[in-house]
N, C-alpha and C. Protein backbone atom coordinates (compact mmCIF):
# COMPACT_ATOMS: atom_id res chain seq x y z
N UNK A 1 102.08 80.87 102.91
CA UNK A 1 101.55 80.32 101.70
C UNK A 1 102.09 78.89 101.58
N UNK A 2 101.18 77.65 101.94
CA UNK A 2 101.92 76.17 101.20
C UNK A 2 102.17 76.35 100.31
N UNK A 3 103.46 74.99 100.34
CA UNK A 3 103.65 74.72 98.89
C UNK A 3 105.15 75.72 98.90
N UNK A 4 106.31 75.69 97.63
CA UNK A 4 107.69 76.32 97.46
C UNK A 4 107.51 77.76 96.89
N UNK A 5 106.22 77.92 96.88
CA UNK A 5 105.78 79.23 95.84
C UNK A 5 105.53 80.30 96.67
N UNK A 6 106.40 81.41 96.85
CA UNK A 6 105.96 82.61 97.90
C UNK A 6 105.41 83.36 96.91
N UNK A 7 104.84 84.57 97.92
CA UNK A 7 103.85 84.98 97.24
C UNK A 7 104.19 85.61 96.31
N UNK A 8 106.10 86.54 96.36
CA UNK A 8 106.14 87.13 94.93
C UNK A 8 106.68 86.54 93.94
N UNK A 9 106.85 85.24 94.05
CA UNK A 9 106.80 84.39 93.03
C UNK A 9 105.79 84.02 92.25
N UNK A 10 104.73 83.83 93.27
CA UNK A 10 102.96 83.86 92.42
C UNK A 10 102.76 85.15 91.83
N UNK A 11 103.29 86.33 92.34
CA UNK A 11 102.24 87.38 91.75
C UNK A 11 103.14 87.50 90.50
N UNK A 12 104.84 87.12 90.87
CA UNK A 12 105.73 87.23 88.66
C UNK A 12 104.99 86.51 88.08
N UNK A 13 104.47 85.86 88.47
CA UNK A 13 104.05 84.47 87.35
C UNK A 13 102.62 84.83 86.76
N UNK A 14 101.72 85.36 88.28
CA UNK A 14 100.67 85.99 87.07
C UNK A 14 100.82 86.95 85.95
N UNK A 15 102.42 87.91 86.73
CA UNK A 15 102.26 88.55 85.83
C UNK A 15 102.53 88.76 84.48
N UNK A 16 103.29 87.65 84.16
CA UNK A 16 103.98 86.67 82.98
C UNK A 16 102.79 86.11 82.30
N UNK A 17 101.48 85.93 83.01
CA UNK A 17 100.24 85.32 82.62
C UNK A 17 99.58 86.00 82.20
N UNK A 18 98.72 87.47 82.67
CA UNK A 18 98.12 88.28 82.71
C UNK A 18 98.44 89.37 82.90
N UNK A 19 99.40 90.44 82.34
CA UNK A 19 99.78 91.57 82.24
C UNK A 19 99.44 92.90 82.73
N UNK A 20 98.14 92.62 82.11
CA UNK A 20 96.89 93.58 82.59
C UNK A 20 96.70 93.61 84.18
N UNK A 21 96.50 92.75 84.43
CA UNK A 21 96.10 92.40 86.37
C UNK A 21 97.20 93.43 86.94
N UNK A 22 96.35 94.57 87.74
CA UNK A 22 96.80 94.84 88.40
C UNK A 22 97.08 94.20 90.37
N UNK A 23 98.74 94.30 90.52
CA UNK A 23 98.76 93.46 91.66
C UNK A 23 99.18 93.92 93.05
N UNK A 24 98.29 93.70 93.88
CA UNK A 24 98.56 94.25 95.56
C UNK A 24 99.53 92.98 96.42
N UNK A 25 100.92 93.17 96.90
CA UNK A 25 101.09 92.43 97.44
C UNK A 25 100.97 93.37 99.28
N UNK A 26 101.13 92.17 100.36
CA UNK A 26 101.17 92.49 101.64
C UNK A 26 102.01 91.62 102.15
N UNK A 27 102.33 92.11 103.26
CA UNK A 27 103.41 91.63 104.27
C UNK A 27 103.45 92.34 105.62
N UNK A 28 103.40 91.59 106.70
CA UNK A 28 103.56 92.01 107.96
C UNK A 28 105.29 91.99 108.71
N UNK A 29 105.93 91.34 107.61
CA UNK A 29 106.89 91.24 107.98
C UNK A 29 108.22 92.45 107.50
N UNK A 30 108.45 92.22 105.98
CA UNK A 30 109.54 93.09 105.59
C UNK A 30 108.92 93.64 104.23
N UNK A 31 109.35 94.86 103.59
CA UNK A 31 108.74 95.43 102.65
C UNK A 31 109.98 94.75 101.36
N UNK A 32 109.08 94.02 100.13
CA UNK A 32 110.44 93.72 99.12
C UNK A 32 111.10 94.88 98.46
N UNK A 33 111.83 94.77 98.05
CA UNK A 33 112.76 95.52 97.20
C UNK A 33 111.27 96.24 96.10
N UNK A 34 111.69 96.96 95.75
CA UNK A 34 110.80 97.72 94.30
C UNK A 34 111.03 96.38 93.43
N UNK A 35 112.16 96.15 93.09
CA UNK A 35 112.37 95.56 91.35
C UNK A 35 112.02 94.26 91.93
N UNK A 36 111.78 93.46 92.83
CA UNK A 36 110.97 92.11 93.25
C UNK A 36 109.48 92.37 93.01
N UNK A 37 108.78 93.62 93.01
CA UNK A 37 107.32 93.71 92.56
C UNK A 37 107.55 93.85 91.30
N UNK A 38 106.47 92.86 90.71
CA UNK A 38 105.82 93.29 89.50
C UNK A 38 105.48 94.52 89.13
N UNK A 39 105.51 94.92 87.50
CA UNK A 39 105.08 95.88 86.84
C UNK A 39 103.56 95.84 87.15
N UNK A 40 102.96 96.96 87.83
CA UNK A 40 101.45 96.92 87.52
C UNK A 40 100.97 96.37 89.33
N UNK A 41 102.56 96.42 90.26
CA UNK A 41 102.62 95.85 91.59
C UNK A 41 102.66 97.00 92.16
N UNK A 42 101.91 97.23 93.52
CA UNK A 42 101.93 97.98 95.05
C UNK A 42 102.37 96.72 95.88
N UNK A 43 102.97 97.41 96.43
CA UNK A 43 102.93 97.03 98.01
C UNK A 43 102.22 97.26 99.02
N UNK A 44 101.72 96.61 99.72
CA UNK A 44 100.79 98.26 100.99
C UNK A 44 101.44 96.62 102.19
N UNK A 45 101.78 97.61 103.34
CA UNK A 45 102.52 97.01 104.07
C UNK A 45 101.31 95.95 105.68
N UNK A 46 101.59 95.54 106.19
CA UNK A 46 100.15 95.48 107.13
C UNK A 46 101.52 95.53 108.60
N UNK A 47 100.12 96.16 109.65
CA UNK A 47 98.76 96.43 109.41
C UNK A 47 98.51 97.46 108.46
N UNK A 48 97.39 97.38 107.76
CA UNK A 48 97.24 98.12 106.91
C UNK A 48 96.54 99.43 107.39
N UNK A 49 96.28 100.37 106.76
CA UNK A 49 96.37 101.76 107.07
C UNK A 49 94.94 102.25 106.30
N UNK A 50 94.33 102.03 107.28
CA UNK A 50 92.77 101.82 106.74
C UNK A 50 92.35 103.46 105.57
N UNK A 51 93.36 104.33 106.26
CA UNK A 51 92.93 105.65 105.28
C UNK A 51 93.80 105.53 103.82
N UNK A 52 94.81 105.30 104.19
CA UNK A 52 96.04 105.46 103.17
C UNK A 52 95.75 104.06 102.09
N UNK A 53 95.42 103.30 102.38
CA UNK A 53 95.33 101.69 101.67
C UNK A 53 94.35 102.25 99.89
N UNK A 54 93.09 102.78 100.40
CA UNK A 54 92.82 103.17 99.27
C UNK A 54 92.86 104.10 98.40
N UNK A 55 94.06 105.49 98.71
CA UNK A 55 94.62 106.29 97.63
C UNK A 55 95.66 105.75 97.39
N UNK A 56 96.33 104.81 98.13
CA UNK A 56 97.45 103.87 96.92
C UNK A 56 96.92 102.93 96.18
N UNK A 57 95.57 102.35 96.32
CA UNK A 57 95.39 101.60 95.24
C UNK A 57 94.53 102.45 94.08
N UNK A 58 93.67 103.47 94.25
CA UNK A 58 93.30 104.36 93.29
C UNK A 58 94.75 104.90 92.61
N UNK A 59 95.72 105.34 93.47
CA UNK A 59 97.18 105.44 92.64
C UNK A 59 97.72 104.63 91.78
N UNK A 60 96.98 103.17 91.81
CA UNK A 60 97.95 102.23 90.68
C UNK A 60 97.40 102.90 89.15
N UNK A 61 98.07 102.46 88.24
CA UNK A 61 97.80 102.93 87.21
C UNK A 61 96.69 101.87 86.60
N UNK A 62 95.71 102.59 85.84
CA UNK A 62 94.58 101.85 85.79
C UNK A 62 94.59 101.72 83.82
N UNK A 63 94.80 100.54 83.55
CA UNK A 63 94.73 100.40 81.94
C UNK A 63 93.85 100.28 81.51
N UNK A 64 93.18 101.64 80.79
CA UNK A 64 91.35 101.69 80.52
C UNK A 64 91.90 99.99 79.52
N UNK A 65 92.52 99.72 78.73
CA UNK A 65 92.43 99.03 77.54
C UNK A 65 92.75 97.74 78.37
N UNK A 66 92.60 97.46 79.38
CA UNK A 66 93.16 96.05 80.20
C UNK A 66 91.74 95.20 80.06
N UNK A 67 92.11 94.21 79.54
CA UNK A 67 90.83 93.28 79.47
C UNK A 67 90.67 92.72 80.62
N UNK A 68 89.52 92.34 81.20
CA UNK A 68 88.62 91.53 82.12
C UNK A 68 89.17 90.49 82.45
N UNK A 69 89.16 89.75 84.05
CA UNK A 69 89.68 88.12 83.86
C UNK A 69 88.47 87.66 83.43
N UNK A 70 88.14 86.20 83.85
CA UNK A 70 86.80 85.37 83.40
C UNK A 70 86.05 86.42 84.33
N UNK A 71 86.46 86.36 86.09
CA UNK A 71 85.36 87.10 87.14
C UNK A 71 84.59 88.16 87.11
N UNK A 72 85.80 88.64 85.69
CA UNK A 72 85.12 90.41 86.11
C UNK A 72 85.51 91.37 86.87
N UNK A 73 86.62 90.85 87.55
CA UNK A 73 87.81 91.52 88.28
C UNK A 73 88.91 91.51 87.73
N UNK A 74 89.56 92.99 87.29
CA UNK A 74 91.16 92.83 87.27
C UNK A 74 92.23 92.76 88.26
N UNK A 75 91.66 92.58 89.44
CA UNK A 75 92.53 92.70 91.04
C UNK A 75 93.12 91.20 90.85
N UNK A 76 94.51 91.00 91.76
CA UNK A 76 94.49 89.85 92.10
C UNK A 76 95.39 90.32 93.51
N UNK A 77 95.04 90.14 94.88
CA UNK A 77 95.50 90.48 95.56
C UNK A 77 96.85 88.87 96.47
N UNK A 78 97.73 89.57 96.75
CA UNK A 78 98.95 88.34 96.69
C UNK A 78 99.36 88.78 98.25
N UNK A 79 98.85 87.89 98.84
CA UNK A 79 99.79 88.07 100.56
C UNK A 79 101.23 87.34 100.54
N UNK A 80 102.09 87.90 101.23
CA UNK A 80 103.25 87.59 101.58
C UNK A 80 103.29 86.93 102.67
């Protein structure tokens, strides 16, 4: 990622921004700590695990009451 901003620095900050957003980070390299993800954060590690990838993200917790971004998506997905 350019720039001093890794990625779980971007995804605290959205989440300091947008609460609601639920957030996927990835990494090919090392898995972070739990308490370095955000509330409302997965991890899914790569390569990714083409079966397993989407019952952990149906596993995130889904806030019927979470409002919309502008897109119309509440995803924001954050590579490491």
């Amino acid at each position: 990622m350019p720039g001093e901003r890794d990625g779980l620095a971007l995804a605290e900050a959205v989440h300091r921004e947008r609460p609601d957003v639920r957030l996927i980070i990835t990494s090919g390299r090392a898995q972070p700590a739990p308490a370095d993800i955000p509330d409302n954060g997965q991890f899914i590690g790569k390569p990714y695990n083409l079966e397993a990838s989407p019952e952990i993200i149906r596993a995130m917790p889904n806030k019927a009451s979470a409002r919309r971004s502008r897109t119309g998506n509440d995803w924001c997905l954050m590579r490491r």
